[in-house]
C-alpha atoms as a PDB file:
ATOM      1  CA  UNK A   1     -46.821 180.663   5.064  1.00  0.00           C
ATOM      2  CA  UNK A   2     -45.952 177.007   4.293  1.00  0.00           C
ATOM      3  CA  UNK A   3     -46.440 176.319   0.471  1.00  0.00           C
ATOM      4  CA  UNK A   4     -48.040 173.130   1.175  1.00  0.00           C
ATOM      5  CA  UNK A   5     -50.611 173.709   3.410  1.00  0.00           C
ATOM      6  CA  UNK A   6     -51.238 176.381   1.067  1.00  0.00           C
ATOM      7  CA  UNK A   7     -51.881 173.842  -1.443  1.00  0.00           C
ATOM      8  CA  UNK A   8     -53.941 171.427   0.024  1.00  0.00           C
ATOM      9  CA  UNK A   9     -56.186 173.907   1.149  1.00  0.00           C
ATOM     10  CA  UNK A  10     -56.728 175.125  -2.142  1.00  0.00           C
ATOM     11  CA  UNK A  11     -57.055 171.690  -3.287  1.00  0.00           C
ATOM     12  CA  UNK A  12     -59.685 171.092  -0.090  1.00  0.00           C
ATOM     13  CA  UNK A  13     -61.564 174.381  -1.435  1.00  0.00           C
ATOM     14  CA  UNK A  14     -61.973 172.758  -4.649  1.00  0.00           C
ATOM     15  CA  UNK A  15     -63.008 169.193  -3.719  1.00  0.00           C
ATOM     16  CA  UNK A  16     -65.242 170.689  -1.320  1.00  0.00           C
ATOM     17  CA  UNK A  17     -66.896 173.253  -3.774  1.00  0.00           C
ATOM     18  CA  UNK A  18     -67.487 170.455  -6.557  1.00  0.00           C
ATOM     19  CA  UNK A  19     -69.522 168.532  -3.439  1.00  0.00           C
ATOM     20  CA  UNK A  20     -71.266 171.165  -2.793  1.00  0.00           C
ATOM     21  CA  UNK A  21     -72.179 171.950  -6.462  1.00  0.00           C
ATOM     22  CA  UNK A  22     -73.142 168.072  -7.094  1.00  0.00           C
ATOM     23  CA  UNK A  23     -75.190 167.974  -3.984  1.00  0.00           C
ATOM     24  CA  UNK A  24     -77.244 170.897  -5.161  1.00  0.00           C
ATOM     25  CA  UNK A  25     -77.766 169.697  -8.541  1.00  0.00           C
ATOM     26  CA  UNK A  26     -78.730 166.062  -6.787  1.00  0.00           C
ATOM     27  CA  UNK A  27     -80.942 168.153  -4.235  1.00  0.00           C
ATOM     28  CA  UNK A  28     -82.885 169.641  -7.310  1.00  0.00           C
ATOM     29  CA  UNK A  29     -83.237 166.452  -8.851  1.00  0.00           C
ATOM     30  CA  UNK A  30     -85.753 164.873  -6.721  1.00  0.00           C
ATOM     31  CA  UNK A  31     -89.185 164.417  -6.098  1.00  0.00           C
ATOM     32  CA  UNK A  32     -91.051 164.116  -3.456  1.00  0.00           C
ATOM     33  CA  UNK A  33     -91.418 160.587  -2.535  1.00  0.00           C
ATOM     34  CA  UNK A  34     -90.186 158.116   0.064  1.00  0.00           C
ATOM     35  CA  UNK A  35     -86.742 157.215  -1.504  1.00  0.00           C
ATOM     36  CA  UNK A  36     -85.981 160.651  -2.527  1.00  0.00           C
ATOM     37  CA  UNK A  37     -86.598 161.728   0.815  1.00  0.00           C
ATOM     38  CA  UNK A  38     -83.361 160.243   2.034  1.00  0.00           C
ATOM     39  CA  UNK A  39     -81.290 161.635  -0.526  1.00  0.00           C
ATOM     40  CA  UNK A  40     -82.450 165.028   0.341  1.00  0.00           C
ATOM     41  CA  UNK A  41     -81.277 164.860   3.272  1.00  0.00           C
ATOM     42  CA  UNK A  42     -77.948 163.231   2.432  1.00  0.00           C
ATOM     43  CA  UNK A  43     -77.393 166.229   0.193  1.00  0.00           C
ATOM     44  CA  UNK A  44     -78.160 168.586   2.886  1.00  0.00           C
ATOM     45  CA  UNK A  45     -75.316 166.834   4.914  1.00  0.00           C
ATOM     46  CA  UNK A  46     -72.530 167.259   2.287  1.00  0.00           C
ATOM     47  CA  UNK A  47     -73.379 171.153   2.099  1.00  0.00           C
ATOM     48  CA  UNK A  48     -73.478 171.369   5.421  1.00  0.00           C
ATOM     49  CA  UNK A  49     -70.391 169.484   5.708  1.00  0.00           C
ATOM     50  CA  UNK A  50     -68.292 171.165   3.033  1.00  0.00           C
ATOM     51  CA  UNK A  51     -69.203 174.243   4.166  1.00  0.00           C
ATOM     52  CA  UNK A  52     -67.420 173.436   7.977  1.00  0.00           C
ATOM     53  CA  UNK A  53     -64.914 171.951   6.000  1.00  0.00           C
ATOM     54  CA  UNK A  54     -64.090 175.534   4.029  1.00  0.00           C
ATOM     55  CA  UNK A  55     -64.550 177.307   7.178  1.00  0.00           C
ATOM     56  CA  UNK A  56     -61.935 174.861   8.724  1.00  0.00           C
ATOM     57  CA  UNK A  57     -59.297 175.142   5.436  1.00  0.00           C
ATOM     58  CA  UNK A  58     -60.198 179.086   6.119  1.00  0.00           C
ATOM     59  CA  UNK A  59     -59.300 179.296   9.443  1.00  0.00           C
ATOM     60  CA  UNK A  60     -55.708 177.196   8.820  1.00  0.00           C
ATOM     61  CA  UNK A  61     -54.597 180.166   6.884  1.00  0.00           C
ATOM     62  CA  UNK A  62     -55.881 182.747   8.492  1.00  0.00           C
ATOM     63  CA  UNK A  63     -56.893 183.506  12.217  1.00  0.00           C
ATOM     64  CA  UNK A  64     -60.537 184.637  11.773  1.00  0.00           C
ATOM     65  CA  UNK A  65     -62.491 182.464  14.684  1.00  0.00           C
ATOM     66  CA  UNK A  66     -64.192 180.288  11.912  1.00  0.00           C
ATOM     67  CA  UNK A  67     -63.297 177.058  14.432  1.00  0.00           C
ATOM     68  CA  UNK A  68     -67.241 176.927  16.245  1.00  0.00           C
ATOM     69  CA  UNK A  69     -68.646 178.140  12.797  1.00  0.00           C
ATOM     70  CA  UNK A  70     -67.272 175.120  11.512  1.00  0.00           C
ATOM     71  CA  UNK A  71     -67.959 172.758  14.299  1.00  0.00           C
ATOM     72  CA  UNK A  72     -71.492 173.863  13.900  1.00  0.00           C
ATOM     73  CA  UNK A  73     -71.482 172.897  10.466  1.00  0.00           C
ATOM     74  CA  UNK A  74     -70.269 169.943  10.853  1.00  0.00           C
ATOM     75  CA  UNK A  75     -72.671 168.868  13.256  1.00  0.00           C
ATOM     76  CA  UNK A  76     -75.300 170.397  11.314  1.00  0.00           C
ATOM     77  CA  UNK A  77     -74.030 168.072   8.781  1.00  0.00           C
ATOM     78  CA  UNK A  78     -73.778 164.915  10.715  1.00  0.00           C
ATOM     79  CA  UNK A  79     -77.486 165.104  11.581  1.00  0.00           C
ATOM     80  CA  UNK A  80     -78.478 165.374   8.084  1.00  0.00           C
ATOM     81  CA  UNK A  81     -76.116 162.576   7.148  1.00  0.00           C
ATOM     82  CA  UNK A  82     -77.768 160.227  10.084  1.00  0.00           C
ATOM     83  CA  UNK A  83     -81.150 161.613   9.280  1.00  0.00           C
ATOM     84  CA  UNK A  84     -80.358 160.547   5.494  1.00  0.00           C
ATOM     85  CA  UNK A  85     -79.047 157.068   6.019  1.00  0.00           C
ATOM     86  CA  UNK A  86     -81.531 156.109   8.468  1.00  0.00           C
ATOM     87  CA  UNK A  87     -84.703 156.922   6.483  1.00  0.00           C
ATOM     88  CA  UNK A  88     -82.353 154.720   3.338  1.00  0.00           C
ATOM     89  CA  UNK A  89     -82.415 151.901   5.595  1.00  0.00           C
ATOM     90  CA  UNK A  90     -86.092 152.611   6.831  1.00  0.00           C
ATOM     91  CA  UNK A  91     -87.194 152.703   2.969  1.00  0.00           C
ATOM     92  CA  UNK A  92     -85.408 149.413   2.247  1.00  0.00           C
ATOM     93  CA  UNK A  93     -85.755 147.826   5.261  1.00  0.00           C
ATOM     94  CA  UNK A  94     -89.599 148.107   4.499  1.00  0.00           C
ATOM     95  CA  UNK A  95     -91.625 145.655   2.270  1.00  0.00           C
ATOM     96  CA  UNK A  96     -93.617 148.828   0.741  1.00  0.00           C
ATOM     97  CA  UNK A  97     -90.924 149.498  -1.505  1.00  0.00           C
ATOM     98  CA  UNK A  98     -91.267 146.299  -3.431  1.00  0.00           C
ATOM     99  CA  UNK A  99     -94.786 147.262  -4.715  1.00  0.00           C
END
């Protein structure tokens, strides 16, 4: 195996865990109420996504047929992410928010 690819998956393992440990401490954070509401769901979508990114890092060092596990989660994660950004721009977009 090719010392470097080694290495940046390790370093991708790491990035990726620290996003998925600041998303949950962000997800726990919040209330319920309009603004948190997107950030919720922007959380979601880094887990989601980090996670198909550690199946992906997985799967370059070892054949194990993580490839649609990590598709999935990456979609799973784009959703989220879109779901997230629009209700943002829905929430500021809005004059409610000003009251």
């Amino acid at each position: 195996m090719d010392p470097t690819i080694l290495l940046v998956s390790i370093i991708g393992v790491v990035v990726t865990t620290g996003l998925i440990y600041y998303s949950l401490r962000t997800l726990f954070l919040f209330k319920r109420n309009v603004a948190a509401r997107a950030w919720v769901y922007i959380c979601l979508s880094a887990i989601f996504s980090s996670m198909g990114v550690v199946a992906f890092l997985i799967e370059s060092l070892t054949s194990m047929g993580l490839l649609p596990v990590g598709g999935v989660l990456e979609t799973v994660g784009a959703s989220f992410l879109f779901l997230g950004l629009r209700k943002n721009f829905l929430f500021w977009a809005s004059k409610d928010h000003f009251v």
